[in-house]
PDB file of N, CA and C in Angstrom:
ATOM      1  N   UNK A   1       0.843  -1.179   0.000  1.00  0.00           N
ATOM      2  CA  UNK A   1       0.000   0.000   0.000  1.00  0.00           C
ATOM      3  C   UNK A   1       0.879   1.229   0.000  1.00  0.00           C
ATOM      4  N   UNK A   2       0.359   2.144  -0.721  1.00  0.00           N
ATOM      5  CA  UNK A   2       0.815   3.787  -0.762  1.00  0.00           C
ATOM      6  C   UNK A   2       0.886   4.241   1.161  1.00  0.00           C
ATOM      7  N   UNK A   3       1.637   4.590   1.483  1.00  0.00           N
ATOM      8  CA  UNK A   3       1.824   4.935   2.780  1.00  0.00           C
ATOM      9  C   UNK A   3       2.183   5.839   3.101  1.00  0.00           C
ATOM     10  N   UNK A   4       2.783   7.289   2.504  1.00  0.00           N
ATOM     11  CA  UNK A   4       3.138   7.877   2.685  1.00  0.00           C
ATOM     12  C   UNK A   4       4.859   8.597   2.943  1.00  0.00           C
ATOM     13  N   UNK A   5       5.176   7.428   2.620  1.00  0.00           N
ATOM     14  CA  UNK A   5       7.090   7.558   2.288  1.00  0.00           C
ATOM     15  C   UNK A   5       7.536   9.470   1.997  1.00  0.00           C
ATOM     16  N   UNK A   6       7.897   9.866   2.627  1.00  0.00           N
ATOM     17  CA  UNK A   6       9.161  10.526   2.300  1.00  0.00           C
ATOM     18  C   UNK A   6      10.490  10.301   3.056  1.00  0.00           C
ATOM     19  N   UNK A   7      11.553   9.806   2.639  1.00  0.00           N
ATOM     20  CA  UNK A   7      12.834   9.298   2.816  1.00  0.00           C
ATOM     21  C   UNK A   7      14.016   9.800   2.174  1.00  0.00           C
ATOM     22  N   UNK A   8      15.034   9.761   2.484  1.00  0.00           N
ATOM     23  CA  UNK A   8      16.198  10.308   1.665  1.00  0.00           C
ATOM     24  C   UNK A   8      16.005   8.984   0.493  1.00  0.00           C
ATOM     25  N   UNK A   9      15.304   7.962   0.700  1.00  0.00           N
ATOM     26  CA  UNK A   9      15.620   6.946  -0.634  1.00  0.00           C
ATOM     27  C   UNK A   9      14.445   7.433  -1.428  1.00  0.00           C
ATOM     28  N   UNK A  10      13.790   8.367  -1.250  1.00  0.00           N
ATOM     29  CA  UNK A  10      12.641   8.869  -2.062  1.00  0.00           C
ATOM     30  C   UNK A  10      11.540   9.002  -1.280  1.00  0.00           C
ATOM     31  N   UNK A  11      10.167   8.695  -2.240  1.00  0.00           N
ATOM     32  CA  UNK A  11       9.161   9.227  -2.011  1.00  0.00           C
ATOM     33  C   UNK A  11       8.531   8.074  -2.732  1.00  0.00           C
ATOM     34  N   UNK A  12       7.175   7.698  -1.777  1.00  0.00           N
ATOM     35  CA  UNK A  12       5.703   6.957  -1.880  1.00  0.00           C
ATOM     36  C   UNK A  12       5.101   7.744  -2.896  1.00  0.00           C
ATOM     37  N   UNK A  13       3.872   6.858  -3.431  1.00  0.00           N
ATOM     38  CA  UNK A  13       2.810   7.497  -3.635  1.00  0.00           C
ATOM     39  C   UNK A  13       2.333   8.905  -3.368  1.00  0.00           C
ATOM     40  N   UNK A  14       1.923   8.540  -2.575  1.00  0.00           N
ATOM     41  CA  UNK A  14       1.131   9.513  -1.296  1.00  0.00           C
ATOM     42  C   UNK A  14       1.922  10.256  -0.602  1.00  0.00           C
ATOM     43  N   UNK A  15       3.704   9.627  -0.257  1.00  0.00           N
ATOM     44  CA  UNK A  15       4.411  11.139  -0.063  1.00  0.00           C
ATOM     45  C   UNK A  15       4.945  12.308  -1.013  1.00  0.00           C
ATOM     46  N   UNK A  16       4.474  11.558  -2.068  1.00  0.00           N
ATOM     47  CA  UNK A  16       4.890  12.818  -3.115  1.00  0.00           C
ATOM     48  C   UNK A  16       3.768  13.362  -3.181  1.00  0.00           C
ATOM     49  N   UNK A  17       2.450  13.286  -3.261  1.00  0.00           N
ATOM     50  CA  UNK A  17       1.735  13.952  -2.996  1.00  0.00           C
ATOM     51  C   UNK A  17       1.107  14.768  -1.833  1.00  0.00           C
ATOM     52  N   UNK A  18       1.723  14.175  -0.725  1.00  0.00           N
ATOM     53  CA  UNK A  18       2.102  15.465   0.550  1.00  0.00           C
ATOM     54  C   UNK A  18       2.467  15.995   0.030  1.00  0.00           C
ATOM     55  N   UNK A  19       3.712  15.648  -0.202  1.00  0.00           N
ATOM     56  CA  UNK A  19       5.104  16.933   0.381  1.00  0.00           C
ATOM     57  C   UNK A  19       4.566  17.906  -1.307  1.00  0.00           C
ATOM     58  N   UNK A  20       4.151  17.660  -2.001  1.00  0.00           N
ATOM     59  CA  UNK A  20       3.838  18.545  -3.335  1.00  0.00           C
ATOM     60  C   UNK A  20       2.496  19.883  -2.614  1.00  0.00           C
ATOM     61  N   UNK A  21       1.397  19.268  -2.381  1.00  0.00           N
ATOM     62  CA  UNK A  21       0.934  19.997  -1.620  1.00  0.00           C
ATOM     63  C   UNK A  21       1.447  20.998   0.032  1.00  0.00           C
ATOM     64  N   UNK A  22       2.182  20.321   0.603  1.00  0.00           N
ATOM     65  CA  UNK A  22       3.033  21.693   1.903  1.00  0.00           C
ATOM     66  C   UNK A  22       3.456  22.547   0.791  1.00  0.00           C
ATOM     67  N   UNK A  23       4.179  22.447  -0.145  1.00  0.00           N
ATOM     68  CA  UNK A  23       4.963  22.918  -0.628  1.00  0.00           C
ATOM     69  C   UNK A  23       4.413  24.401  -1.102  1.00  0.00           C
ATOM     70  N   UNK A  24       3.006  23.632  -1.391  1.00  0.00           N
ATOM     71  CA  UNK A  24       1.901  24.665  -2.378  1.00  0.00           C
ATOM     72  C   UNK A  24       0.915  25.247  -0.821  1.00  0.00           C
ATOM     73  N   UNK A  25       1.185  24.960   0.329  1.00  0.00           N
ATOM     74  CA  UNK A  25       0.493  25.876   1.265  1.00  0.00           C
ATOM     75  C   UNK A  25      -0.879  24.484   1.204  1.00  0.00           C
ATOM     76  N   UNK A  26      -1.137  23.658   0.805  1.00  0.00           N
ATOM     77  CA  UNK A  26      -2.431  22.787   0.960  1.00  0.00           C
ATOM     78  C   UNK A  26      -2.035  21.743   2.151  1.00  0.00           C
ATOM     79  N   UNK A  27      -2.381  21.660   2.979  1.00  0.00           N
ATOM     80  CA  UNK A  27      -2.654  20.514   4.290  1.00  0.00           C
ATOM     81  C   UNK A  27      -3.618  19.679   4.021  1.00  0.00           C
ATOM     82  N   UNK A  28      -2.932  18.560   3.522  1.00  0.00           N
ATOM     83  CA  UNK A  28      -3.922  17.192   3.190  1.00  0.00           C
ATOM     84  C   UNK A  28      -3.501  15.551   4.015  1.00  0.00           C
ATOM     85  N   UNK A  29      -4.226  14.797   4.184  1.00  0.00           N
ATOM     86  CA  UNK A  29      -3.651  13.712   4.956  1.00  0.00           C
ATOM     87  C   UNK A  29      -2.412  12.961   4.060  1.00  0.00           C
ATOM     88  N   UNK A  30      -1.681  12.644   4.877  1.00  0.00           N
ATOM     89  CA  UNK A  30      -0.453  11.319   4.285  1.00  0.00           C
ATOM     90  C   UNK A  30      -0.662  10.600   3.623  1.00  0.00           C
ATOM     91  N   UNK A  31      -1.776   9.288   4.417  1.00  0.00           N
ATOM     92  CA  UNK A  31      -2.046   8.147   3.323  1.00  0.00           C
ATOM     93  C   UNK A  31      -2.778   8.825   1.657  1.00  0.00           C
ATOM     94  N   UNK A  32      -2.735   7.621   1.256  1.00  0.00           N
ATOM     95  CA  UNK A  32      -3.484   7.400  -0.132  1.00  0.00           C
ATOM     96  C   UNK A  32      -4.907   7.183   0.561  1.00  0.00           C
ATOM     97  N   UNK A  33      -5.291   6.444   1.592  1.00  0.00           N
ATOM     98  CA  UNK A  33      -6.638   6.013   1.730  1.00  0.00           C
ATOM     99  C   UNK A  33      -7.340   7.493   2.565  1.00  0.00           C
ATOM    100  N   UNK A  34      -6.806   7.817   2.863  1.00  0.00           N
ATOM    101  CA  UNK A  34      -7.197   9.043   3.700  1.00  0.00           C
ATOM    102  C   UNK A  34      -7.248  10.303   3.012  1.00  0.00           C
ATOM    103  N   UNK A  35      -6.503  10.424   2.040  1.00  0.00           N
ATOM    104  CA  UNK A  35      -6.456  11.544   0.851  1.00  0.00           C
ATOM    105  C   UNK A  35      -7.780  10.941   0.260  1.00  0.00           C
ATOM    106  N   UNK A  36      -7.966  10.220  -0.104  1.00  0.00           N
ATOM    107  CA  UNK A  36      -9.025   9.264  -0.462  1.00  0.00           C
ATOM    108  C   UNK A  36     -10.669   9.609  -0.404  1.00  0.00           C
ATOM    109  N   UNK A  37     -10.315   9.631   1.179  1.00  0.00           N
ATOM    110  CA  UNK A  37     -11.396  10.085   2.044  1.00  0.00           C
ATOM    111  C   UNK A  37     -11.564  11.131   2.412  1.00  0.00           C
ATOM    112  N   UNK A  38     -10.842  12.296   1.355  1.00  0.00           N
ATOM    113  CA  UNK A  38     -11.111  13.195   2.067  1.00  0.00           C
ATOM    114  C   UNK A  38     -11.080  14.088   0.658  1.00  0.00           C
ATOM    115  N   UNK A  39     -10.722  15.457   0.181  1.00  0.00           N
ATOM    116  CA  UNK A  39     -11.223  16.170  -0.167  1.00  0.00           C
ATOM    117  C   UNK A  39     -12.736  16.146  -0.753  1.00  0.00           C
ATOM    118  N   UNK A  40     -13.070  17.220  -2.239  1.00  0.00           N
ATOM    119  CA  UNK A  40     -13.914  16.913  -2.785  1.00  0.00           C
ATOM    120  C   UNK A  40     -14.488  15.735  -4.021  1.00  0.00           C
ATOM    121  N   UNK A  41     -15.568  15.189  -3.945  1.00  0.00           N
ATOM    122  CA  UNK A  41     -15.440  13.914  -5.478  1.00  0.00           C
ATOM    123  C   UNK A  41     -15.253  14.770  -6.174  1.00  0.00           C
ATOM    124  N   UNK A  42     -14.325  14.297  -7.539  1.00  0.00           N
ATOM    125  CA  UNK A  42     -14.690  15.117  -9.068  1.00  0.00           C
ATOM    126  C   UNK A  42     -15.176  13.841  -9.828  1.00  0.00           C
ATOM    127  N   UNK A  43     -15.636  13.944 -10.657  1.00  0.00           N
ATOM    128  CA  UNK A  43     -16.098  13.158 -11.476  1.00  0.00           C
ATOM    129  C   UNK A  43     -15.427  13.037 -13.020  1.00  0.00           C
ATOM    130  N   UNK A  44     -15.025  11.884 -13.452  1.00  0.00           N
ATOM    131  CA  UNK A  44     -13.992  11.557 -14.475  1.00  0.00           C
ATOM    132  C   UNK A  44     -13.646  12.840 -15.599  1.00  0.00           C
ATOM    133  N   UNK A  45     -15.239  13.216 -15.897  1.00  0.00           N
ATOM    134  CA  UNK A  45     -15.187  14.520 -16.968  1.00  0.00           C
ATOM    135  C   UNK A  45     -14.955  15.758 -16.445  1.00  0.00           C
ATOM    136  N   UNK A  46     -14.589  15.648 -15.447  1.00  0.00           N
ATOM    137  CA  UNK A  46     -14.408  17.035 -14.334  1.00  0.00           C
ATOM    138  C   UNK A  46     -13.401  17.003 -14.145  1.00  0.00           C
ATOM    139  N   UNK A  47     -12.197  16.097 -14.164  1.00  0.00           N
ATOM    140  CA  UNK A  47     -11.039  16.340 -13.986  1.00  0.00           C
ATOM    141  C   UNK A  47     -10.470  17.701 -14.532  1.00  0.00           C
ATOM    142  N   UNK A  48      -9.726  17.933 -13.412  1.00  0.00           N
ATOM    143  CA  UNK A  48      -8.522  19.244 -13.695  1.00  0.00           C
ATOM    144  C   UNK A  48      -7.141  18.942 -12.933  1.00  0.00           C
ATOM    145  N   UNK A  49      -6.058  19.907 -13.596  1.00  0.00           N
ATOM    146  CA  UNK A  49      -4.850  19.872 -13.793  1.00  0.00           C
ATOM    147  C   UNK A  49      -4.614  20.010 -11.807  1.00  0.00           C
ATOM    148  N   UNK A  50      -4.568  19.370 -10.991  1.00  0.00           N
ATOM    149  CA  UNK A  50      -4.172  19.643  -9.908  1.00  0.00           C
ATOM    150  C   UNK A  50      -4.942  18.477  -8.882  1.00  0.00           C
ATOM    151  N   UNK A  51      -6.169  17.525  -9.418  1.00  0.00           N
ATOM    152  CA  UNK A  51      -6.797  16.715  -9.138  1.00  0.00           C
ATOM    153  C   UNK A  51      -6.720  15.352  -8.909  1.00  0.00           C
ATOM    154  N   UNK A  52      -6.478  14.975  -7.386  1.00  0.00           N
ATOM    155  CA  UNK A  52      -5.708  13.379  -7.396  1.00  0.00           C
ATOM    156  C   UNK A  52      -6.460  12.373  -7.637  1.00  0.00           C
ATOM    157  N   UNK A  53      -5.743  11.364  -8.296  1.00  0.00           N
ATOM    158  CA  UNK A  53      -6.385  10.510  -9.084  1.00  0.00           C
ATOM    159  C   UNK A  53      -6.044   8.911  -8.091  1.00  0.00           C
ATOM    160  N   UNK A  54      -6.701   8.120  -7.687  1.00  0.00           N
ATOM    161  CA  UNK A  54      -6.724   7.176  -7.016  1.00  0.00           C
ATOM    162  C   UNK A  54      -6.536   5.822  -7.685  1.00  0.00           C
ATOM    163  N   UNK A  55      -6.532   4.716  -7.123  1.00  0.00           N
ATOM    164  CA  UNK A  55      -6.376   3.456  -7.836  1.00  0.00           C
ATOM    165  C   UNK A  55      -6.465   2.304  -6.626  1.00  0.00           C
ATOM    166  N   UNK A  56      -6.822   1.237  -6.879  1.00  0.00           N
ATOM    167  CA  UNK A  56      -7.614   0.384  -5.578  1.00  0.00           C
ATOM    168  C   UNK A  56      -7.856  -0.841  -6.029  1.00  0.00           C
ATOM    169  N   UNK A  57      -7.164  -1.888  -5.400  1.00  0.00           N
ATOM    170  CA  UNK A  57      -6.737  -3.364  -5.485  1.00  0.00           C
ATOM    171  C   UNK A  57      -8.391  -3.852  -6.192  1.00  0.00           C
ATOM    172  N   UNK A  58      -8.575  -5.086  -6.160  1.00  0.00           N
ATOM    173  CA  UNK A  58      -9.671  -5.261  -6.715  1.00  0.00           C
ATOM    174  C   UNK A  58     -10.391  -4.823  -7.597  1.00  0.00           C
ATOM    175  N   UNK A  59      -9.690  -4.433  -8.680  1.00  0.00           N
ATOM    176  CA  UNK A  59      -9.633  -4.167 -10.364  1.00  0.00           C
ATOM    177  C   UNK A  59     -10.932  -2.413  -9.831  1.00  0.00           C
ATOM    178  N   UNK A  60     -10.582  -1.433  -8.765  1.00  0.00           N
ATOM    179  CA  UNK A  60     -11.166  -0.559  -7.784  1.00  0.00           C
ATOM    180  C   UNK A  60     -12.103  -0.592  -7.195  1.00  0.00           C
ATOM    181  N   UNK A  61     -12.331  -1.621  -6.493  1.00  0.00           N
ATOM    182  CA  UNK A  61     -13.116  -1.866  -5.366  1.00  0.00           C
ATOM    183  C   UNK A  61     -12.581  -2.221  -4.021  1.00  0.00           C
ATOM    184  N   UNK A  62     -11.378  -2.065  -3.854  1.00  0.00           N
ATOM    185  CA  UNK A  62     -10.470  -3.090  -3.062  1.00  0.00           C
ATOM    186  C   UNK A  62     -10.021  -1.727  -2.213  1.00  0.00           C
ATOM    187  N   UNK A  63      -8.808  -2.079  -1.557  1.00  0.00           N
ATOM    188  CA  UNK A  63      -8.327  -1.087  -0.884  1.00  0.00           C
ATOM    189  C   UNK A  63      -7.595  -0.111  -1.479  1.00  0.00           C
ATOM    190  N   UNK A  64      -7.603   1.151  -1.529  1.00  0.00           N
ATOM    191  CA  UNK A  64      -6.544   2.140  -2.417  1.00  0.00           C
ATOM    192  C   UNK A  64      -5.296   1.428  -1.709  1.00  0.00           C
ATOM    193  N   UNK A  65      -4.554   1.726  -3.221  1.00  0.00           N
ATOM    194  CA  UNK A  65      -3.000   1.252  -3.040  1.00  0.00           C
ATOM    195  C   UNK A  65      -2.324   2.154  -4.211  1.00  0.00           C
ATOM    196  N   UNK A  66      -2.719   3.250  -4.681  1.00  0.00           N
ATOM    197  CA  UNK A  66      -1.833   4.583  -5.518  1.00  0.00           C
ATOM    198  C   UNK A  66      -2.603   5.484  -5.699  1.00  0.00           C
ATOM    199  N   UNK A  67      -2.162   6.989  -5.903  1.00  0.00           N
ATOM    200  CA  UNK A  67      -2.956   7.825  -5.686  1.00  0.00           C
ATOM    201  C   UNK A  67      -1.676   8.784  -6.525  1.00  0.00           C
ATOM    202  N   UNK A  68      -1.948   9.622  -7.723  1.00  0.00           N
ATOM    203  CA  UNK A  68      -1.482  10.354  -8.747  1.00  0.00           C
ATOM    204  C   UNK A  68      -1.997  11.499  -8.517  1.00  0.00           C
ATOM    205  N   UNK A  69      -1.389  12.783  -9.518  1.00  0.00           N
ATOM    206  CA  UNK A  69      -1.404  14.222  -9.357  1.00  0.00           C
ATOM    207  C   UNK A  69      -1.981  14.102 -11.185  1.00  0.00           C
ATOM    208  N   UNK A  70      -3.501  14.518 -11.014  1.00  0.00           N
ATOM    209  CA  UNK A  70      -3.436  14.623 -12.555  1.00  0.00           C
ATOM    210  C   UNK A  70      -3.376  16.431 -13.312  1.00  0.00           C
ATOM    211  N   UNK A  71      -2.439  15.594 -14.496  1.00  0.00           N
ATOM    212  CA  UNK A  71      -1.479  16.765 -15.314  1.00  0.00           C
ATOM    213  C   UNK A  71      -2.073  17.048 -16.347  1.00  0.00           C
ATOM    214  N   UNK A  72      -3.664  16.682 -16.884  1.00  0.00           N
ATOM    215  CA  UNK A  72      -4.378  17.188 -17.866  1.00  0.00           C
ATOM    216  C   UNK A  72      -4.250  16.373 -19.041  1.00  0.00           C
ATOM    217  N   UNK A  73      -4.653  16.245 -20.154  1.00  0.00           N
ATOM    218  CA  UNK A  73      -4.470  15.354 -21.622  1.00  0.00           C
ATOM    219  C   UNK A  73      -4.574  14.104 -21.015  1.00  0.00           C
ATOM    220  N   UNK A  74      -5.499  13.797 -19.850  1.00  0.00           N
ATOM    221  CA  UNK A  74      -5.248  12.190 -19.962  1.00  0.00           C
ATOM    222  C   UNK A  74      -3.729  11.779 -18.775  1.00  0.00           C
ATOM    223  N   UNK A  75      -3.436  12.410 -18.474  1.00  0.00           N
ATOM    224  CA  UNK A  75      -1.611  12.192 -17.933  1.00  0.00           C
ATOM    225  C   UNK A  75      -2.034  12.355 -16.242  1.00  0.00           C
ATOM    226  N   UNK A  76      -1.353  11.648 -15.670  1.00  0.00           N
ATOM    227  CA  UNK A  76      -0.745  11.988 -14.365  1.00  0.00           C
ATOM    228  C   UNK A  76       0.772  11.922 -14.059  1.00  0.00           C
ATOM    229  N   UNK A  77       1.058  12.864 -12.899  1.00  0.00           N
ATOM    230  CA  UNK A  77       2.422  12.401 -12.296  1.00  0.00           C
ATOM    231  C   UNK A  77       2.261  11.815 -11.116  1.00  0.00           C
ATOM    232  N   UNK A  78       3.019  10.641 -10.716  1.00  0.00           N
ATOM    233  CA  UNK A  78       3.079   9.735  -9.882  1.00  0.00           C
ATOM    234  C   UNK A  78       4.412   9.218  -9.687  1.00  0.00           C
ATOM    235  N   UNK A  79       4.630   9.118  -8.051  1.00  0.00           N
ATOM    236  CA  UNK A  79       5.678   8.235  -7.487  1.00  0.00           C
ATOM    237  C   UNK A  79       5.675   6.820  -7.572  1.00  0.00           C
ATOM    238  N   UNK A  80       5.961   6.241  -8.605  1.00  0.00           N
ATOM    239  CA  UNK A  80       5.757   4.595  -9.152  1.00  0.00           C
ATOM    240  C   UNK A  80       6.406   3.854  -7.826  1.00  0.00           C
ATOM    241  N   UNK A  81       7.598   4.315  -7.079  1.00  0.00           N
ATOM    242  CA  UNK A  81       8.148   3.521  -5.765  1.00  0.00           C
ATOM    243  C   UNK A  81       9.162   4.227  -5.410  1.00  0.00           C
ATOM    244  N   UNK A  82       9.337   4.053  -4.289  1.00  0.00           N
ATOM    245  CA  UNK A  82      10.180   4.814  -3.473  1.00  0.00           C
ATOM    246  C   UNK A  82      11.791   4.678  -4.090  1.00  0.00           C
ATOM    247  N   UNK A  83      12.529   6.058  -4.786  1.00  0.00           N
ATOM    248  CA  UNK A  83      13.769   5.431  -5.275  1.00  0.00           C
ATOM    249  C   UNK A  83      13.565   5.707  -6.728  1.00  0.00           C
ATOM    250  N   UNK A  84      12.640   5.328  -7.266  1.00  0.00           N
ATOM    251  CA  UNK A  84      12.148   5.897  -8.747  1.00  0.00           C
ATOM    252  C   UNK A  84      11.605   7.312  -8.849  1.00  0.00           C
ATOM    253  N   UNK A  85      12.336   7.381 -10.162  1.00  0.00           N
ATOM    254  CA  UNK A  85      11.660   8.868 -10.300  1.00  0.00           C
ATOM    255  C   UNK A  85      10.279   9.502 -10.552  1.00  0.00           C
ATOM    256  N   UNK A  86       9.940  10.333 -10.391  1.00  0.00           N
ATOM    257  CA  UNK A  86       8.544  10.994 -10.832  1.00  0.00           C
ATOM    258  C   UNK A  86       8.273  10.991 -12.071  1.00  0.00           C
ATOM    259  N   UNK A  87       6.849  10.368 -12.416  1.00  0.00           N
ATOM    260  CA  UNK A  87       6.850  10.054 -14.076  1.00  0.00           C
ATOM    261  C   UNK A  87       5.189  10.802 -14.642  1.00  0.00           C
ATOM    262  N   UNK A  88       5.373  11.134 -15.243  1.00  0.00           N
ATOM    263  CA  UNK A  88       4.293  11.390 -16.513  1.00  0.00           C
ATOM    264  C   UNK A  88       3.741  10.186 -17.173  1.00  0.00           C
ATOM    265  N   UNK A  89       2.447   9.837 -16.720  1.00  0.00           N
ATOM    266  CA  UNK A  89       1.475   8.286 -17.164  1.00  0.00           C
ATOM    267  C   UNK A  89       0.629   8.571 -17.171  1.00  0.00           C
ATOM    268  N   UNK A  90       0.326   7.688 -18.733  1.00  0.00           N
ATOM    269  CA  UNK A  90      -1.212   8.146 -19.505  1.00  0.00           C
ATOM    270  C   UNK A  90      -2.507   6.959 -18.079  1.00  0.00           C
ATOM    271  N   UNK A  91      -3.575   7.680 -17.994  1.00  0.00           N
ATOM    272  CA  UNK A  91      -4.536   7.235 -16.891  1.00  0.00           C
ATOM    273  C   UNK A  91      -5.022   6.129 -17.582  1.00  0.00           C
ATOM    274  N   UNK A  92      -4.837   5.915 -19.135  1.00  0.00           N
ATOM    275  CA  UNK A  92      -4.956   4.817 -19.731  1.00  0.00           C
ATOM    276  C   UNK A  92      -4.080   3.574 -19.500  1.00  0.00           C
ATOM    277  N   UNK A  93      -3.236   3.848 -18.727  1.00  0.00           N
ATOM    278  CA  UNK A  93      -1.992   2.677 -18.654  1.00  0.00           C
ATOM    279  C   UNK A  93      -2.172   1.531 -17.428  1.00  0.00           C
ATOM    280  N   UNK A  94      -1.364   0.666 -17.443  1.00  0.00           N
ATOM    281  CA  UNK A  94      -1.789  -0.399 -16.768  1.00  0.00           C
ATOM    282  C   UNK A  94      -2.401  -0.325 -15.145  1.00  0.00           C
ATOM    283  N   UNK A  95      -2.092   0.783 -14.935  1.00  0.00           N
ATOM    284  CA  UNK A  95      -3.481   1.189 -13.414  1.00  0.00           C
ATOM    285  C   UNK A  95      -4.681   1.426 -14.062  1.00  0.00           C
ATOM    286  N   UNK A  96      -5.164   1.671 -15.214  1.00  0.00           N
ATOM    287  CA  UNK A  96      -6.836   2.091 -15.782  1.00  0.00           C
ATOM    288  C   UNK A  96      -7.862   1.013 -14.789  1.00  0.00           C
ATOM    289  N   UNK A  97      -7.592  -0.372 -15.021  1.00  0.00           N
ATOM    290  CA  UNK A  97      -8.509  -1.029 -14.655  1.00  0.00           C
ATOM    291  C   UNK A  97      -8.664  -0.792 -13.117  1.00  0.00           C
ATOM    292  N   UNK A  98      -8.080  -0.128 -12.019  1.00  0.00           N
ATOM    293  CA  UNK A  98      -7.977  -0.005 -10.515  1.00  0.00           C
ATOM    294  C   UNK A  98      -8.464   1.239 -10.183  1.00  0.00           C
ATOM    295  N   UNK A  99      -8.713   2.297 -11.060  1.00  0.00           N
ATOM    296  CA  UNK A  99      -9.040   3.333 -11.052  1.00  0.00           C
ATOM    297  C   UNK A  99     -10.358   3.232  -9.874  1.00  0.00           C
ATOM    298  N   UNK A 100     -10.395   3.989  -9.027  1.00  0.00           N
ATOM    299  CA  UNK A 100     -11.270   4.191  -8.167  1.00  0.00           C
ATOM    300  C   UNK A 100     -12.474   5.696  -7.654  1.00  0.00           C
ATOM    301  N   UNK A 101     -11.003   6.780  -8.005  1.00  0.00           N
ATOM    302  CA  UNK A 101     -12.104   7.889  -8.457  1.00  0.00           C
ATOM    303  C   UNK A 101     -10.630   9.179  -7.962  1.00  0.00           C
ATOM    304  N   UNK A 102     -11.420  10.331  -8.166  1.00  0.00           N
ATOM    305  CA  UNK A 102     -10.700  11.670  -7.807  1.00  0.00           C
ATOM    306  C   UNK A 102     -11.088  12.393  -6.998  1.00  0.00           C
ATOM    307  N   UNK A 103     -10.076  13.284  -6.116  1.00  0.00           N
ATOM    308  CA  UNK A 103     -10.543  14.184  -5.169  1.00  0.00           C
ATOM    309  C   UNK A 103      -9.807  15.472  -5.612  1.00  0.00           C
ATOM    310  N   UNK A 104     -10.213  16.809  -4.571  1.00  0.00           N
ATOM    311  CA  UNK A 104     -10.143  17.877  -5.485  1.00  0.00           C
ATOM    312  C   UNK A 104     -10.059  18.311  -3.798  1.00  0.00           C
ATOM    313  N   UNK A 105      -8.780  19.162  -3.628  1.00  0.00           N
ATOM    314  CA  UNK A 105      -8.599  19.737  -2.217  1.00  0.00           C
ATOM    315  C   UNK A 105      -8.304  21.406  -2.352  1.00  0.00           C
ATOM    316  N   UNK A 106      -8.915  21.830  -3.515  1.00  0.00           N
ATOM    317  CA  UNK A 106      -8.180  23.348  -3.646  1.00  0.00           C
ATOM    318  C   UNK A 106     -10.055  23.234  -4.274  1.00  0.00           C
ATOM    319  N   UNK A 107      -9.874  24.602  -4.484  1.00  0.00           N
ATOM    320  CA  UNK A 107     -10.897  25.202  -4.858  1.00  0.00           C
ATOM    321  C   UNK A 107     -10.579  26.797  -5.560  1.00  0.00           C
TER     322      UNK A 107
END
């Protein structure tokens, strides 16, 4: 599970999406499941450039286990594992089927 990693060996999921938000002045929870649970729903056609995008074991019914920064055209950036770099991935790519939904913590 996304847990919230920030480490000198990198960054989680979910700690790159902390520490991206302090950065930007937004106070949001650590986990993936709790980011999860918490801002606003957006809804797939509502997505915007700043809107985290979730993903959840049980082809998304299961427990969240990744949670992305979406970058617009279809794209997110995401911490693939702690140690790897930050990547640009189409929402079409092999997380599509886990997709679980989006939250929206700015307004």
């Amino acid at each position: 599970m996304c847990g919230g990693g920030i480490t000198p060996q990198g960054f989680d999921c979910s700690g790159f999406i902390y520490a991206l938000h302090r950065a930007l002045d937004y106070y949001i929870p650590r986990d993936a499941q709790d980011q999860f649970a918490n801002g606003y729903p957006v809804a797939p056609e509502n997505l915007a450039a700043g809107d985290l995008v979730f993903f959840a074991r049980e082809h998304g019914t299961g427990e969240i286990h990744h949670v992305g920064v979406y970058a617009g055209n279809g794209k997110m950036l995401h911490a693939p594992k702690p140690g790897a770099a930050v990547q640009l991935a189409p929402l079409t790519g092999k997380l599509a089927p886990e997709y679980v939904g989006a939250r929206r913590f700015w307004q």
